[in-house]
PDB file of N, CA and C in Angstrom:
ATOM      1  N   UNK A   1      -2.620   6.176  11.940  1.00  0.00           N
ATOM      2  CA  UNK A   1      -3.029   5.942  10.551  1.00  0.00           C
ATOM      3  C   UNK A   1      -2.012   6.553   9.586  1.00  0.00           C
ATOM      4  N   UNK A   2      -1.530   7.456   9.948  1.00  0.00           N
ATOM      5  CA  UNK A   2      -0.944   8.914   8.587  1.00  0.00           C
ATOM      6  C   UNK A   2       0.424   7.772   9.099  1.00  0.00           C
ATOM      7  N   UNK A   3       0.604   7.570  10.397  1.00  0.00           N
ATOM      8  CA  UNK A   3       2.215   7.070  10.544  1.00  0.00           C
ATOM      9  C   UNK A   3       2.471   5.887   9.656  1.00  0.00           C
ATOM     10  N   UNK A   4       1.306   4.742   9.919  1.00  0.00           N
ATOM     11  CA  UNK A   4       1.464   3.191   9.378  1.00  0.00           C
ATOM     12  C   UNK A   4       1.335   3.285   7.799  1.00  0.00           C
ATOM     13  N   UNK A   5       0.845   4.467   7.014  1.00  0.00           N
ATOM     14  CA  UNK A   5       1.267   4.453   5.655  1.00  0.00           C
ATOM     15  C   UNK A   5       2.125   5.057   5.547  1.00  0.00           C
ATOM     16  N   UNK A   6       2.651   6.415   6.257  1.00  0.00           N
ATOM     17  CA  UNK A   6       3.858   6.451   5.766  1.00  0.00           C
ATOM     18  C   UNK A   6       5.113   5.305   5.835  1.00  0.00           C
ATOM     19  N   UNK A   7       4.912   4.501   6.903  1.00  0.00           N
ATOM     20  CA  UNK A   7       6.106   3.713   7.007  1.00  0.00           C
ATOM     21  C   UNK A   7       5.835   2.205   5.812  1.00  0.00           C
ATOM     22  N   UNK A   8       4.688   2.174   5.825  1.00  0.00           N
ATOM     23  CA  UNK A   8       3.921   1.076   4.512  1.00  0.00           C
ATOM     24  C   UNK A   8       4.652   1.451   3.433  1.00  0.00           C
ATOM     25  N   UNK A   9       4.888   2.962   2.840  1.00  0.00           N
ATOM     26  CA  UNK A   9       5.369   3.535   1.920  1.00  0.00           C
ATOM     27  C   UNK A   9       6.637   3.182   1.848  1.00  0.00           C
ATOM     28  N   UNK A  10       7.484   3.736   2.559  1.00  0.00           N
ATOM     29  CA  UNK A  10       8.754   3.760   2.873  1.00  0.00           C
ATOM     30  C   UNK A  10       9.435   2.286   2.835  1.00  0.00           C
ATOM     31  N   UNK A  11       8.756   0.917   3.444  1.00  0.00           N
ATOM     32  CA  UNK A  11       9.249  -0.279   3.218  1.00  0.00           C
ATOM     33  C   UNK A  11       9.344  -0.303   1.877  1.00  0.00           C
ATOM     34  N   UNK A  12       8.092   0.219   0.808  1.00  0.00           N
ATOM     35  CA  UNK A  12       7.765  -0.233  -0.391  1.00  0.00           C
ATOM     36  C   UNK A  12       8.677   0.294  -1.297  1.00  0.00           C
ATOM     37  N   UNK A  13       8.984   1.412  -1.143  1.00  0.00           N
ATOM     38  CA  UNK A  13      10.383   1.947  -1.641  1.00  0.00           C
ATOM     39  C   UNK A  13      11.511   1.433  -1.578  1.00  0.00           C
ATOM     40  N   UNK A  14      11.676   0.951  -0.467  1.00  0.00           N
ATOM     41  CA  UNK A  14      12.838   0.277   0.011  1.00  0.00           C
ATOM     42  C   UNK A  14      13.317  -0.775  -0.743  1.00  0.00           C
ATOM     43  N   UNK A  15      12.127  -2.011  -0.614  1.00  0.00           N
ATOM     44  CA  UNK A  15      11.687  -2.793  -1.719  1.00  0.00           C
ATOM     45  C   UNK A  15      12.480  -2.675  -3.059  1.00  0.00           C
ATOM     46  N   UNK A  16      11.589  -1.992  -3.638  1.00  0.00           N
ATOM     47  CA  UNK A  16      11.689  -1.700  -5.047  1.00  0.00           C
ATOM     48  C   UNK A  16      12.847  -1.445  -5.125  1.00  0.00           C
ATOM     49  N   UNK A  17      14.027   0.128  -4.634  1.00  0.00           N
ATOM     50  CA  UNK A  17      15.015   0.181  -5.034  1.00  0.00           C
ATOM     51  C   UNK A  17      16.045  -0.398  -4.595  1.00  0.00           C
ATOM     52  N   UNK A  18      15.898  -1.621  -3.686  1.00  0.00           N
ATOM     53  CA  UNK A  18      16.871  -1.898  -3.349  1.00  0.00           C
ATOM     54  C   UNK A  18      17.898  -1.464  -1.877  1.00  0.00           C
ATOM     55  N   UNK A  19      17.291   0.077  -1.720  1.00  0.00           N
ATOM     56  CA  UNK A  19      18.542   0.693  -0.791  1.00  0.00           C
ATOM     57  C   UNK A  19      17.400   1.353   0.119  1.00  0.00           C
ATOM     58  N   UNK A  20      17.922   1.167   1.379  1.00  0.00           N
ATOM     59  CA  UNK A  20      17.107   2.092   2.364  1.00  0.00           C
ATOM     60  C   UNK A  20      17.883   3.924   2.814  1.00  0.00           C
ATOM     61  N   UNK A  21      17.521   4.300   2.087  1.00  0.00           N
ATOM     62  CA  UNK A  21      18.041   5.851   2.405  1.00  0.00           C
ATOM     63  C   UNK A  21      17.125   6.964   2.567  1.00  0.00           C
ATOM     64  N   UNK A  22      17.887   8.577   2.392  1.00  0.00           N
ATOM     65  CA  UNK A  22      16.892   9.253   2.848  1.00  0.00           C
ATOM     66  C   UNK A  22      15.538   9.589   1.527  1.00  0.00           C
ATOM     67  N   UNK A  23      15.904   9.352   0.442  1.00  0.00           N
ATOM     68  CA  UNK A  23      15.143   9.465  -0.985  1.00  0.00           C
ATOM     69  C   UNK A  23      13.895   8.792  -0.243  1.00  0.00           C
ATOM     70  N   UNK A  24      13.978   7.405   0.248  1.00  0.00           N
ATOM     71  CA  UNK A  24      12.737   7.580   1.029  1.00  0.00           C
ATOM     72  C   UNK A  24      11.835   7.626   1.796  1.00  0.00           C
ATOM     73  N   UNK A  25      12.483   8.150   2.424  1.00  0.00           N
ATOM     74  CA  UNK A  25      11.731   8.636   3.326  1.00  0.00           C
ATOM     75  C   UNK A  25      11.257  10.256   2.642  1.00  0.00           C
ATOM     76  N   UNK A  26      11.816  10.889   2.099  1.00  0.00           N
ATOM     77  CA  UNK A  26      11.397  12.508   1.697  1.00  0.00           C
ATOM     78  C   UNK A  26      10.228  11.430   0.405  1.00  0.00           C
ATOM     79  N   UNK A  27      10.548  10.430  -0.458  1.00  0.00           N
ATOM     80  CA  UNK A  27       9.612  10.234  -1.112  1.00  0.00           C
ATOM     81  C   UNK A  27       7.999   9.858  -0.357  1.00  0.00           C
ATOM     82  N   UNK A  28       8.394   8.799   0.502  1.00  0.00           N
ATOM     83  CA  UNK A  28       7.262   8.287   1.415  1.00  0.00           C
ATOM     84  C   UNK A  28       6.250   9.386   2.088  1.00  0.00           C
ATOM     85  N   UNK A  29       7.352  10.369   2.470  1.00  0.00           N
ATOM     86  CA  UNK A  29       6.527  11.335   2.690  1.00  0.00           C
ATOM     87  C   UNK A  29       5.575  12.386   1.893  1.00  0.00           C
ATOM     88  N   UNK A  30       5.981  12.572   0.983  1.00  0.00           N
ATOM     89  CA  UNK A  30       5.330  13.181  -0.201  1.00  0.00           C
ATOM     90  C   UNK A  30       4.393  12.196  -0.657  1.00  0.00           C
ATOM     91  N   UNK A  31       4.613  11.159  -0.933  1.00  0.00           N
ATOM     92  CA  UNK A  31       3.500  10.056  -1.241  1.00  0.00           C
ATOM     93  C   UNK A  31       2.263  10.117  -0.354  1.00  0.00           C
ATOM     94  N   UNK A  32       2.565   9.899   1.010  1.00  0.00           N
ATOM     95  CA  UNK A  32       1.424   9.815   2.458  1.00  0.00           C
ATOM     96  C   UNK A  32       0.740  11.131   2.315  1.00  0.00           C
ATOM     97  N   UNK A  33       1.259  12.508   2.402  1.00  0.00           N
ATOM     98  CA  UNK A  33       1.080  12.965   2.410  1.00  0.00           C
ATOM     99  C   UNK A  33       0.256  13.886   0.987  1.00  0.00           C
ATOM    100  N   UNK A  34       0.195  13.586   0.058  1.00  0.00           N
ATOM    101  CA  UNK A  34      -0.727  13.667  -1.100  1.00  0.00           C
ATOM    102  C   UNK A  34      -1.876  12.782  -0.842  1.00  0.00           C
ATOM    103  N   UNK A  35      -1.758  11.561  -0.503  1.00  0.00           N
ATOM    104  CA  UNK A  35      -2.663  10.666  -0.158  1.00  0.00           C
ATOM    105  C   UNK A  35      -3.578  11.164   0.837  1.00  0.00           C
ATOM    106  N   UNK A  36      -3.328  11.638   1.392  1.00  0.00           N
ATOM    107  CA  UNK A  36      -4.230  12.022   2.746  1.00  0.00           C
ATOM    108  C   UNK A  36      -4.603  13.265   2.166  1.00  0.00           C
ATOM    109  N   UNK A  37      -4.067  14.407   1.237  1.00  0.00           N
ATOM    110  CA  UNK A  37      -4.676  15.052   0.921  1.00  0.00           C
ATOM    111  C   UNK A  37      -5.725  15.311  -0.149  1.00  0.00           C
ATOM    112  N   UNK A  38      -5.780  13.794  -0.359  1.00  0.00           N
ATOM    113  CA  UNK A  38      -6.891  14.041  -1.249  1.00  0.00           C
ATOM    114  C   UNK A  38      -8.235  13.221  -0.331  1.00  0.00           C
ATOM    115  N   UNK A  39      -8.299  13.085   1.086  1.00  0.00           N
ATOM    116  CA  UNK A  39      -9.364  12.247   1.550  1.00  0.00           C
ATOM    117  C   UNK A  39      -9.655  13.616   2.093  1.00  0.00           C
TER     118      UNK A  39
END
């Protein structure tokens, strides 16, 4: 579960800016990880 949104995240970033780097993955992760901390 925690894996398939973080990587949900991380495409979506990807997406948007254009570039697959490490921004996000450190973003994706901070994203997933707020997310889950608020369930």
């Amino acid at each position: 579960m925690f894996t398939a949104a973080f990587y949900n995240i991380q495409n979506l970033l990807a997406e948007k800016r254009g570039v697959h780097d490490v921004f996000n993955v450190v973003g994706a992760g901070s994203a997933t990880a707020s997310a889950f901390g608020l369930i």
